[in-house]
PDB file of N, CA and C in Angstrom:
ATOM      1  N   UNK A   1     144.061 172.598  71.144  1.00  0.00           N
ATOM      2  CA  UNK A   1     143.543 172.125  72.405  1.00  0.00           C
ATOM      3  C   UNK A   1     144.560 172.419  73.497  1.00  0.00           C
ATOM      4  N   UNK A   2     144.434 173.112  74.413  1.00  0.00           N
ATOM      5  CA  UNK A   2     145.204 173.104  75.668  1.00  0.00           C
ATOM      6  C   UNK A   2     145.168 171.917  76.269  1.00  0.00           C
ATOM      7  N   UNK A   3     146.702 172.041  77.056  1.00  0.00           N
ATOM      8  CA  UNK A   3     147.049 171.041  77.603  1.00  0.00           C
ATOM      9  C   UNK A   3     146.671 171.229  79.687  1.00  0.00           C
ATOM     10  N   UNK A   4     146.210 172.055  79.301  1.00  0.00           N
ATOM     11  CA  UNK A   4     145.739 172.107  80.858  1.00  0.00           C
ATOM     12  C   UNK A   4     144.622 171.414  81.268  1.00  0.00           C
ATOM     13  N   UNK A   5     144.585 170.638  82.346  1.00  0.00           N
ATOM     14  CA  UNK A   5     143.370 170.435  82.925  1.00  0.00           C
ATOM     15  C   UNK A   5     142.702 170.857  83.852  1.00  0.00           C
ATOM     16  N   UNK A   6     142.906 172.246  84.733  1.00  0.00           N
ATOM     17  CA  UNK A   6     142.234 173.094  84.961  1.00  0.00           C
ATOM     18  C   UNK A   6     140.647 173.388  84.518  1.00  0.00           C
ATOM     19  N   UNK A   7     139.826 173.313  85.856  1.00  0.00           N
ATOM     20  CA  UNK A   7     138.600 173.964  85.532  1.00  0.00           C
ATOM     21  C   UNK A   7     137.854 172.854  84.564  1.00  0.00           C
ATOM     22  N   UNK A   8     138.393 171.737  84.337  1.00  0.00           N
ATOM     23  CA  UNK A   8     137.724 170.744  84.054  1.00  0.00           C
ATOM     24  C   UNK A   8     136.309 169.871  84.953  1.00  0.00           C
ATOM     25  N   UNK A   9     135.451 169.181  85.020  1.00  0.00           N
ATOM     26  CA  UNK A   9     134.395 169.280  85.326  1.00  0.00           C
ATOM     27  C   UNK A   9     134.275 167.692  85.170  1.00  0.00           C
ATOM     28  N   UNK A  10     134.999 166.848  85.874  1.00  0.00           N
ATOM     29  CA  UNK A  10     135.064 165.639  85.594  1.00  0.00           C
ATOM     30  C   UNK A  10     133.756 164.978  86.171  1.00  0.00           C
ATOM     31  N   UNK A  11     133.063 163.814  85.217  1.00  0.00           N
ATOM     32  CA  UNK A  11     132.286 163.065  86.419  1.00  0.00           C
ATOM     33  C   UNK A  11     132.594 161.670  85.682  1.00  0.00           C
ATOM     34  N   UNK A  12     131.531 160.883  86.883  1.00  0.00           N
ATOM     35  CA  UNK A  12     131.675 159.111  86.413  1.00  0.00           C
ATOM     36  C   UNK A  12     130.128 158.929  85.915  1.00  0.00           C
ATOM     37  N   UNK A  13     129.988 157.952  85.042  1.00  0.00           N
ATOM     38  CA  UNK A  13     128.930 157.369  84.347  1.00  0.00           C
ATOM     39  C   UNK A  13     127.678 157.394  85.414  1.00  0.00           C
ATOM     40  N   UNK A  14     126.322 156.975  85.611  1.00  0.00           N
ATOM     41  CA  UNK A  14     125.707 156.688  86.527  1.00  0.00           C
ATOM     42  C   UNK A  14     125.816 155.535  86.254  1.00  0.00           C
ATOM     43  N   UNK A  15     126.233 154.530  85.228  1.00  0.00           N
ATOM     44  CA  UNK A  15     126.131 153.018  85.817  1.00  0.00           C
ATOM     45  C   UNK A  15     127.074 152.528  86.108  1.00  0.00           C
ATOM     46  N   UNK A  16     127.836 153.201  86.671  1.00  0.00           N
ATOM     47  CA  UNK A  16     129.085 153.135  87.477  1.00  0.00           C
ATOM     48  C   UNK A  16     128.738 152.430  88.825  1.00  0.00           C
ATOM     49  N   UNK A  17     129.395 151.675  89.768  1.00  0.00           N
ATOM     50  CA  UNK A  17     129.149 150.287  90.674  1.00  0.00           C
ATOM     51  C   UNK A  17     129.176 151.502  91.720  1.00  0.00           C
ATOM     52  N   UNK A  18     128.369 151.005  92.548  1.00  0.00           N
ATOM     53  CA  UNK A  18     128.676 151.706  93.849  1.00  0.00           C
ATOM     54  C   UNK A  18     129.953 151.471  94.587  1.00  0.00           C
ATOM     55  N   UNK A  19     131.055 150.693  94.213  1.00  0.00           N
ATOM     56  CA  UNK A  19     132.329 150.689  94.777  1.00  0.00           C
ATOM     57  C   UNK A  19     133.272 151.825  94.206  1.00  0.00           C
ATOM     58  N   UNK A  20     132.872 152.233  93.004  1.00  0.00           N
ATOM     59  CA  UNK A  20     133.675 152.524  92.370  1.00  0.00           C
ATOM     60  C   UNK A  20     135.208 152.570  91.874  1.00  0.00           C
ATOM     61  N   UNK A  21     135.094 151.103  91.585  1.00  0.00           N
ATOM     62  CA  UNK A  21     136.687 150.639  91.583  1.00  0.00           C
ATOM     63  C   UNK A  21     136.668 150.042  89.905  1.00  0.00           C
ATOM     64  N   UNK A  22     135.528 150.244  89.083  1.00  0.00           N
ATOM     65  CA  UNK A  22     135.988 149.794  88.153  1.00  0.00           C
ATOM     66  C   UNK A  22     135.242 150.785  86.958  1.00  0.00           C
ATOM     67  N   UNK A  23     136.125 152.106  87.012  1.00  0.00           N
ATOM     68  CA  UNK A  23     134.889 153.225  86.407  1.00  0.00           C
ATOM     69  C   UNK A  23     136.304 154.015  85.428  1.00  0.00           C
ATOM     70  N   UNK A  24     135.830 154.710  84.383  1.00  0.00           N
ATOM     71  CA  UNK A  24     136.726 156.010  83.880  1.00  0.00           C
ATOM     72  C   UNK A  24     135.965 157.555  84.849  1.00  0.00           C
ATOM     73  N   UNK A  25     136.390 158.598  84.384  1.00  0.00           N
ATOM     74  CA  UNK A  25     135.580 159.149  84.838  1.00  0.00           C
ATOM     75  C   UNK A  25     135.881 160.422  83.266  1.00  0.00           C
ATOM     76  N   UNK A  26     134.971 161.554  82.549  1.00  0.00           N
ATOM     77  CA  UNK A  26     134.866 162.011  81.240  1.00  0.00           C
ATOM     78  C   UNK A  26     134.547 163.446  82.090  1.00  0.00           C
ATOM     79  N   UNK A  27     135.512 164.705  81.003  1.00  0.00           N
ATOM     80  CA  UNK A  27     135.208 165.662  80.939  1.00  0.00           C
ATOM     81  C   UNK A  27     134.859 165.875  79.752  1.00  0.00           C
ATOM     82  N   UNK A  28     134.025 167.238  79.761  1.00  0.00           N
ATOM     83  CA  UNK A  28     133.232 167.562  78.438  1.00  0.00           C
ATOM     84  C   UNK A  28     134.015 169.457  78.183  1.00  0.00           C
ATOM     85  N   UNK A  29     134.995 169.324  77.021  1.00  0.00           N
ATOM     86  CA  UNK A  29     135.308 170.986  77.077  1.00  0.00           C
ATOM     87  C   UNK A  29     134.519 171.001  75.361  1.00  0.00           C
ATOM     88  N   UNK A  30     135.332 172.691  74.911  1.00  0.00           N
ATOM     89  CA  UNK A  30     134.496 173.041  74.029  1.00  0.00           C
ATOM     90  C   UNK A  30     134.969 172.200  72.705  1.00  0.00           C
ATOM     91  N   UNK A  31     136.401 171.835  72.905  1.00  0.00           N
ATOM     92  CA  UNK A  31     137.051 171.458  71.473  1.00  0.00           C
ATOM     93  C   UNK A  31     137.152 169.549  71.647  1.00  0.00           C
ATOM     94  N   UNK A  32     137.220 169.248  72.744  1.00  0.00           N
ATOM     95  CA  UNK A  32     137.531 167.710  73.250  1.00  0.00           C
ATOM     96  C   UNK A  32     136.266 167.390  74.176  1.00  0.00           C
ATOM     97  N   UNK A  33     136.472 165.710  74.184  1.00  0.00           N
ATOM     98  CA  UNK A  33     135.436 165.375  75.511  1.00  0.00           C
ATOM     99  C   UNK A  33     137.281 164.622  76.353  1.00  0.00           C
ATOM    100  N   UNK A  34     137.481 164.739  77.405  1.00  0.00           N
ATOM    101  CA  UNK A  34     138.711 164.298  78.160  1.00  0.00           C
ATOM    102  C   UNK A  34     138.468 162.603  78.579  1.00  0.00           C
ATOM    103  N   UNK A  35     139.125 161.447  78.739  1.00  0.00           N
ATOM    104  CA  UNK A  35     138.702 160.654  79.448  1.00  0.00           C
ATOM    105  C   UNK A  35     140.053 160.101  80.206  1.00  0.00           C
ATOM    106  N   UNK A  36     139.551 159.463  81.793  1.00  0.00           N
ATOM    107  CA  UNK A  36     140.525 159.496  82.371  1.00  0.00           C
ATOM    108  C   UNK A  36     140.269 158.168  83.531  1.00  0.00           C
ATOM    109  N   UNK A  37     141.370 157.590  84.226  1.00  0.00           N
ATOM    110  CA  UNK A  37     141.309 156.191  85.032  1.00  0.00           C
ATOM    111  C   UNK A  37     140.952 157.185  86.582  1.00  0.00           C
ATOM    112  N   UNK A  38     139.742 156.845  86.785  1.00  0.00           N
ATOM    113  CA  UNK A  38     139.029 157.384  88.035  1.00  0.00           C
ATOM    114  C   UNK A  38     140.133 156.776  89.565  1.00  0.00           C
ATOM    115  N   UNK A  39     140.956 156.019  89.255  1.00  0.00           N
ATOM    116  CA  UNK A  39     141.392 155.006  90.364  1.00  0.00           C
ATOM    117  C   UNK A  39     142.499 156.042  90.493  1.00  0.00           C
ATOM    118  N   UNK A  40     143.271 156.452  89.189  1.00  0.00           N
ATOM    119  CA  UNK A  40     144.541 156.835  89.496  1.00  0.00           C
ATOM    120  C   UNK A  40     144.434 158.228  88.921  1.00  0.00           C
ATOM    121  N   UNK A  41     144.091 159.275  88.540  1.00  0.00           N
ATOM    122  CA  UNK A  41     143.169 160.614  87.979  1.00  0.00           C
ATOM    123  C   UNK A  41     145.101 161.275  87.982  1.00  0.00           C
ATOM    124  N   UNK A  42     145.942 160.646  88.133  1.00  0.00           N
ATOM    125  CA  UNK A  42     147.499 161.551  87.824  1.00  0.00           C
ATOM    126  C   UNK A  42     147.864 160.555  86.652  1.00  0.00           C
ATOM    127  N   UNK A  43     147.172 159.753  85.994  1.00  0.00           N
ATOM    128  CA  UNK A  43     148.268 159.199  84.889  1.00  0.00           C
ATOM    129  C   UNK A  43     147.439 160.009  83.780  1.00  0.00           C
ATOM    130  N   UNK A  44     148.168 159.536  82.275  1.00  0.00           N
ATOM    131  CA  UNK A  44     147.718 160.241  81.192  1.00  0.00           C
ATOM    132  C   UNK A  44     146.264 160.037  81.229  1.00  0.00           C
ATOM    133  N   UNK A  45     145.781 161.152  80.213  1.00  0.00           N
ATOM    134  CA  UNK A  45     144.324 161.081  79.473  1.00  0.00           C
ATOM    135  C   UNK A  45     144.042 161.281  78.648  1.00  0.00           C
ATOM    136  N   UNK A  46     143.163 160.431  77.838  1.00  0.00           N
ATOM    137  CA  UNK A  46     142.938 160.301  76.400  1.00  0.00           C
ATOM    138  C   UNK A  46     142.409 161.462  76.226  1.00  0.00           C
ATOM    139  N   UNK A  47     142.469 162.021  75.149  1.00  0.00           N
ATOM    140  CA  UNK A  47     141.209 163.296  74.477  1.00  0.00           C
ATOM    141  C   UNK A  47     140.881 163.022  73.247  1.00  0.00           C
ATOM    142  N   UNK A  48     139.456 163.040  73.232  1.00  0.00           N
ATOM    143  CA  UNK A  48     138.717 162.440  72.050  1.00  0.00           C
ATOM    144  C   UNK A  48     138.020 163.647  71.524  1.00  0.00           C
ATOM    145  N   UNK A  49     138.263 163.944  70.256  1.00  0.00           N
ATOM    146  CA  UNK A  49     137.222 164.860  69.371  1.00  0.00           C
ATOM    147  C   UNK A  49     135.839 164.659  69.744  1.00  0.00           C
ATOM    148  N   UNK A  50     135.003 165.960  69.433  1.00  0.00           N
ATOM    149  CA  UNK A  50     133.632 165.930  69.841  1.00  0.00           C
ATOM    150  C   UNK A  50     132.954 165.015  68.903  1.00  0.00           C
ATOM    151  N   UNK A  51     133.108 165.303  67.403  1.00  0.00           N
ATOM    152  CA  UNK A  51     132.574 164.692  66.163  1.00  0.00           C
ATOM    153  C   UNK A  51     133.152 162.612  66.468  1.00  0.00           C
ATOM    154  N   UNK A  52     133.836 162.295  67.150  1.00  0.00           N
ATOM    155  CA  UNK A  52     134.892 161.125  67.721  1.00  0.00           C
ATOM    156  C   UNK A  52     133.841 160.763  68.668  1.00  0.00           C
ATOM    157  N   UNK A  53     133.770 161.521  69.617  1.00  0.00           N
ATOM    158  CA  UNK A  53     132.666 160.831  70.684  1.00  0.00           C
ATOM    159  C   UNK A  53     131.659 160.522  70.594  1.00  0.00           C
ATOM    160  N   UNK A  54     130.907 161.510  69.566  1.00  0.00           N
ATOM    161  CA  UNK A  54     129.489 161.205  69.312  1.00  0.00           C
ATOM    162  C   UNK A  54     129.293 159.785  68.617  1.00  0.00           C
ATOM    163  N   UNK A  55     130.356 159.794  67.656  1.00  0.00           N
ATOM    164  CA  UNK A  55     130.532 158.687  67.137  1.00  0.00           C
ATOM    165  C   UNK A  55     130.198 157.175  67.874  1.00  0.00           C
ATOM    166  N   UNK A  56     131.416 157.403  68.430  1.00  0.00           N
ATOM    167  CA  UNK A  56     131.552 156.362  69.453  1.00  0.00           C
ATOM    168  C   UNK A  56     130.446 156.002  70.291  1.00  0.00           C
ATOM    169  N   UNK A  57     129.707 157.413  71.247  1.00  0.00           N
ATOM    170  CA  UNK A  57     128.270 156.596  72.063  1.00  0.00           C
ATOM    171  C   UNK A  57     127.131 156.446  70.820  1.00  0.00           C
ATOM    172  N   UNK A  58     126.968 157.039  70.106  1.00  0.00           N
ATOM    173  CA  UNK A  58     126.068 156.157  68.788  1.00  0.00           C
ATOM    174  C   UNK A  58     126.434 155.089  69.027  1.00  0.00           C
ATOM    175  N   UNK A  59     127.548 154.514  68.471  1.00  0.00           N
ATOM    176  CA  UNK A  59     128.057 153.233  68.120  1.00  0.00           C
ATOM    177  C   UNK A  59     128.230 151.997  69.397  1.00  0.00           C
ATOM    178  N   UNK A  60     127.851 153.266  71.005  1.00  0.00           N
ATOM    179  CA  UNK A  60     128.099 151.714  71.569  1.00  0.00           C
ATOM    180  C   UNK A  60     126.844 151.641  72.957  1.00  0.00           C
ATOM    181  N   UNK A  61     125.725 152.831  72.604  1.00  0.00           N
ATOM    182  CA  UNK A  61     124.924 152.968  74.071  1.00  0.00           C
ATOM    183  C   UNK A  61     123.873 152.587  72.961  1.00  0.00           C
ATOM    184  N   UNK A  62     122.700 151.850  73.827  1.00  0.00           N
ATOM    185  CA  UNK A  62     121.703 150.780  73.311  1.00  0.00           C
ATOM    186  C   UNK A  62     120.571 151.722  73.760  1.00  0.00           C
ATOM    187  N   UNK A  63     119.880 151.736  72.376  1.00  0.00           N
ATOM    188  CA  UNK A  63     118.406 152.935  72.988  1.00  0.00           C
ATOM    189  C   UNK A  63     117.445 152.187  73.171  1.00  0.00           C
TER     190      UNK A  63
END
Protein backbone atom coordinates (compact mmCIF):
# COMPACT_ATOMS: atom_id res chain seq x y z
CA UNK A 1 0.00 0.00 0.00
CA UNK A 2 1.47 3.43 -0.68
CA UNK A 3 1.92 5.84 1.64
CA UNK A 4 0.80 8.69 -0.39
CA UNK A 5 -2.32 10.40 -0.24
CA UNK A 6 -2.40 11.95 -3.41
CA UNK A 7 -5.30 11.75 -5.83
CA UNK A 8 -7.32 10.40 -3.10
CA UNK A 9 -11.09 11.14 -3.42
CA UNK A 10 -12.17 11.83 0.06
CA UNK A 11 -15.89 12.32 1.04
CA UNK A 12 -18.20 12.53 4.30
CA UNK A 13 -21.13 10.13 5.00
CA UNK A 14 -24.57 11.71 3.88
CA UNK A 15 -25.75 11.40 7.45
CA UNK A 16 -23.30 13.57 8.34
CA UNK A 17 -24.95 16.95 10.40
CA UNK A 18 -25.16 19.85 8.43
CA UNK A 19 -22.51 21.53 10.74
CA UNK A 20 -20.18 19.28 10.07
CA UNK A 21 -18.25 19.24 13.16
CA UNK A 22 -18.79 15.82 14.16
CA UNK A 23 -17.99 13.62 10.91
CA UNK A 24 -14.78 11.27 9.61
CA UNK A 25 -14.52 11.73 6.18
CA UNK A 26 -13.38 7.83 3.90
CA UNK A 27 -11.41 7.30 0.84
CA UNK A 28 -11.97 4.32 -1.30
CA UNK A 29 -8.42 3.10 -3.24
CA UNK A 30 -7.81 -0.21 -4.94
CA UNK A 31 -5.91 -2.09 -2.03
CA UNK A 32 -7.41 0.05 1.23
CA UNK A 33 -10.61 2.06 2.05
CA UNK A 34 -8.55 5.36 3.99
CA UNK A 35 -10.36 6.92 7.03
CA UNK A 36 -9.66 10.22 8.37
CA UNK A 37 -10.80 13.25 11.23
CA UNK A 38 -12.69 15.66 8.72
CA UNK A 39 -11.97 18.58 11.47
CA UNK A 40 -8.25 18.18 11.33
CA UNK A 41 -7.57 16.12 7.62
CA UNK A 42 -3.30 16.71 8.66
CA UNK A 43 -3.29 14.18 11.55
CA UNK A 44 -2.81 10.38 10.97
CA UNK A 45 -5.20 7.98 9.04
CA UNK A 46 -6.37 4.77 9.63
CA UNK A 47 -6.30 2.32 6.53
CA UNK A 48 -8.56 -0.46 6.62
CA UNK A 49 -8.44 -3.57 4.25
CA UNK A 50 -11.19 -3.88 1.69
CA UNK A 51 -12.19 -7.57 2.92
CA UNK A 52 -11.95 -5.31 6.84
CA UNK A 53 -14.44 -2.81 5.68
CA UNK A 54 -16.90 -4.79 4.21
CA UNK A 55 -16.82 -6.51 7.24
CA UNK A 56 -17.27 -3.86 9.38
CA UNK A 57 -20.41 -1.95 7.35
CA UNK A 58 -22.12 -5.54 7.32
CA UNK A 59 -21.58 -5.57 10.88
CA UNK A 60 -22.68 -2.06 11.71
CA UNK A 61 -25.26 -0.32 8.84
CA UNK A 62 -28.99 -1.49 9.53
CA UNK A 63 -30.90 -2.62 6.25
Amino acid sequence: MSSSMTGLAWFKSSYSGSQGDSCVEVAVAEQAVFVRDSKNVTRPYLAVGIAQWRHFIRHTVKG
